[in-house]
C-alpha atoms as a PDB file:
ATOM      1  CA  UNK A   1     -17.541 -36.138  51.518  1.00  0.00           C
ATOM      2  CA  UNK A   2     -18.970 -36.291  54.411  1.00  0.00           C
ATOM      3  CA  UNK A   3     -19.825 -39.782  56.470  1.00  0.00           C
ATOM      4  CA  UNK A   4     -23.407 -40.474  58.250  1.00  0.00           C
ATOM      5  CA  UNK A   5     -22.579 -41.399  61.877  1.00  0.00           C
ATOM      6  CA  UNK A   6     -25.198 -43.566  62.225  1.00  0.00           C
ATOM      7  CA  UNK A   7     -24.811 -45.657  59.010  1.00  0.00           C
ATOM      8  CA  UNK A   8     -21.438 -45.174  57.973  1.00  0.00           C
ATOM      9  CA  UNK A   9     -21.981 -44.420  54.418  1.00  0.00           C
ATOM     10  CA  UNK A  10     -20.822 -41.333  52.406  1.00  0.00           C
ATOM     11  CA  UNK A  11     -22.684 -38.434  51.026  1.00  0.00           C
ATOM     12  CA  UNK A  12     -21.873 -34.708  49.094  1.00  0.00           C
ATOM     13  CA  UNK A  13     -23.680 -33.543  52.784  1.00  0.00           C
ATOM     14  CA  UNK A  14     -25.588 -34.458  55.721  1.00  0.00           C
ATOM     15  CA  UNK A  15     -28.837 -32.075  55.706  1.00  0.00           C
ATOM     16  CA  UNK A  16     -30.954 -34.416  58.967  1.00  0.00           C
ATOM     17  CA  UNK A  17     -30.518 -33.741  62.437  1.00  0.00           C
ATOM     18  CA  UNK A  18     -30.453 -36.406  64.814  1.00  0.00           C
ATOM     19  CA  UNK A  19     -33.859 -36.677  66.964  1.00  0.00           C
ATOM     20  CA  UNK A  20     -31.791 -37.842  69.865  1.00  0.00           C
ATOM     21  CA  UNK A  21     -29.563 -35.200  70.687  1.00  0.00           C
ATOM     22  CA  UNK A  22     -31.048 -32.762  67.932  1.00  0.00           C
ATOM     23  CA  UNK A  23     -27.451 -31.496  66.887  1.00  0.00           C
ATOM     24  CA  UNK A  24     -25.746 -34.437  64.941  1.00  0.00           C
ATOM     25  CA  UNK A  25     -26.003 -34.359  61.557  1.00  0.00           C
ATOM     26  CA  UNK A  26     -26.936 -37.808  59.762  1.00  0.00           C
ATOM     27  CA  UNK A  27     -28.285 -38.757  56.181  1.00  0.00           C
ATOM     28  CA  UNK A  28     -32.080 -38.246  55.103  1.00  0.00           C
ATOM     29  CA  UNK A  29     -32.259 -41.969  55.512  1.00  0.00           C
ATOM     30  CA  UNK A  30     -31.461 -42.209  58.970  1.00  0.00           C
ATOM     31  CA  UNK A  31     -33.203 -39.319  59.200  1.00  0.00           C
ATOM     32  CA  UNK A  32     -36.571 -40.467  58.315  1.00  0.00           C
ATOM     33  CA  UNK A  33     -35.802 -43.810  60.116  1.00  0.00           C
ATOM     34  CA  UNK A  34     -35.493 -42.035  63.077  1.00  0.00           C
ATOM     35  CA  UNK A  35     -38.876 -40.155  62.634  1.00  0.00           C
ATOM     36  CA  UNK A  36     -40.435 -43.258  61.532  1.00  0.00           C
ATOM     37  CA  UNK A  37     -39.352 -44.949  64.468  1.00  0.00           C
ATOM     38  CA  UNK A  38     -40.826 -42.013  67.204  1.00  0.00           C
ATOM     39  CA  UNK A  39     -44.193 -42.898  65.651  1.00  0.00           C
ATOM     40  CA  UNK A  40     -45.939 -45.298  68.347  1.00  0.00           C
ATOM     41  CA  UNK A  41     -46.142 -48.534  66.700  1.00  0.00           C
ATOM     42  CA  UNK A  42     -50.098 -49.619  66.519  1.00  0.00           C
ATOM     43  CA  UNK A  43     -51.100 -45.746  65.133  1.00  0.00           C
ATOM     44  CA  UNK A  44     -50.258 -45.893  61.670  1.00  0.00           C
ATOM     45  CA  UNK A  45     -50.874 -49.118  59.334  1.00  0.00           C
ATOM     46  CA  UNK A  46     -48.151 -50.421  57.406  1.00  0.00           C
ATOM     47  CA  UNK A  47     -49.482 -48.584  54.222  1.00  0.00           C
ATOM     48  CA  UNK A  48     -49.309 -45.536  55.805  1.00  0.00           C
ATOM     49  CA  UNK A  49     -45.462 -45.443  57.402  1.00  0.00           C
ATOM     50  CA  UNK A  50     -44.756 -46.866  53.843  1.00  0.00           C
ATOM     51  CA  UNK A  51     -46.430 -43.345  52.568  1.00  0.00           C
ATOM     52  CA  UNK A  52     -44.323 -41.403  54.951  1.00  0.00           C
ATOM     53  CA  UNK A  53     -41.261 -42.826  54.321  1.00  0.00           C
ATOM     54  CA  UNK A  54     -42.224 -42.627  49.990  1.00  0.00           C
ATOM     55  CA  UNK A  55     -42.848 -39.317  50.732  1.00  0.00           C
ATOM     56  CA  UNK A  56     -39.878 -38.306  52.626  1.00  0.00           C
ATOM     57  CA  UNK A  57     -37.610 -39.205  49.610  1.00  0.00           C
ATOM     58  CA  UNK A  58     -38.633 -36.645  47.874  1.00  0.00           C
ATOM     59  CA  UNK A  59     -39.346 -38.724  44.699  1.00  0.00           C
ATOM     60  CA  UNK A  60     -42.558 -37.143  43.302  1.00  0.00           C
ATOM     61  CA  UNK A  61     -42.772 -39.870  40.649  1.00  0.00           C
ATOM     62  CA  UNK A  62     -42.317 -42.811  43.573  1.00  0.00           C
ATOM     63  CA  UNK A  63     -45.472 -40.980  45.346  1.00  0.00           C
ATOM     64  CA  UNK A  64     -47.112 -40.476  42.769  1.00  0.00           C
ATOM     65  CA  UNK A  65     -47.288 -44.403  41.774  1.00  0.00           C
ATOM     66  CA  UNK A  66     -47.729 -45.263  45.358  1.00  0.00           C
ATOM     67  CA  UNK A  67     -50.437 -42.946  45.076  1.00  0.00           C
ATOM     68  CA  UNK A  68     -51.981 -44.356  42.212  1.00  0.00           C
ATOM     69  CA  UNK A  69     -51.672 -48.347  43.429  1.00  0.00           C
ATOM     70  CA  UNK A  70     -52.815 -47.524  46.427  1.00  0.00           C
ATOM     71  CA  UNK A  71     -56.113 -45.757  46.679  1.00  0.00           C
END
């Protein structure tokens, strides 16, 4: 098991890297937070950072409803 520095929880392994050093290792949730977060706030609408971060899980079924309820 390995632990995510930057939340503190467990996983199998740790496939982000950190955007601010760009060699730590951390979850995909951090992960995407992080990349969510260098996004300039006022560019994307709420809808759309809630696409990104649906479509960073991975989950095709999750995008594909957001999809769906959303256009």
């Amino acid at each position: 098991m390995k632990i995510c520095p930057k939340c503190g929880r467990k996983f199998e392994r740790l496939l982000a890297v950190s955007r601010t050093d760009n060699k730590t290792m951390i979850c995909d949730d951090c992960g995407t937070m992080e990349a969510l977060d260098s996004v300039p706030h006022g560019i994307l609408t709420p809808q759309e950072r809630t696409r990104l971060a649906v479509a960073a899980t991975g989950n095709k079924w999750a995008m594909e409803n957001f999809n769906a309820t959303h256009n």
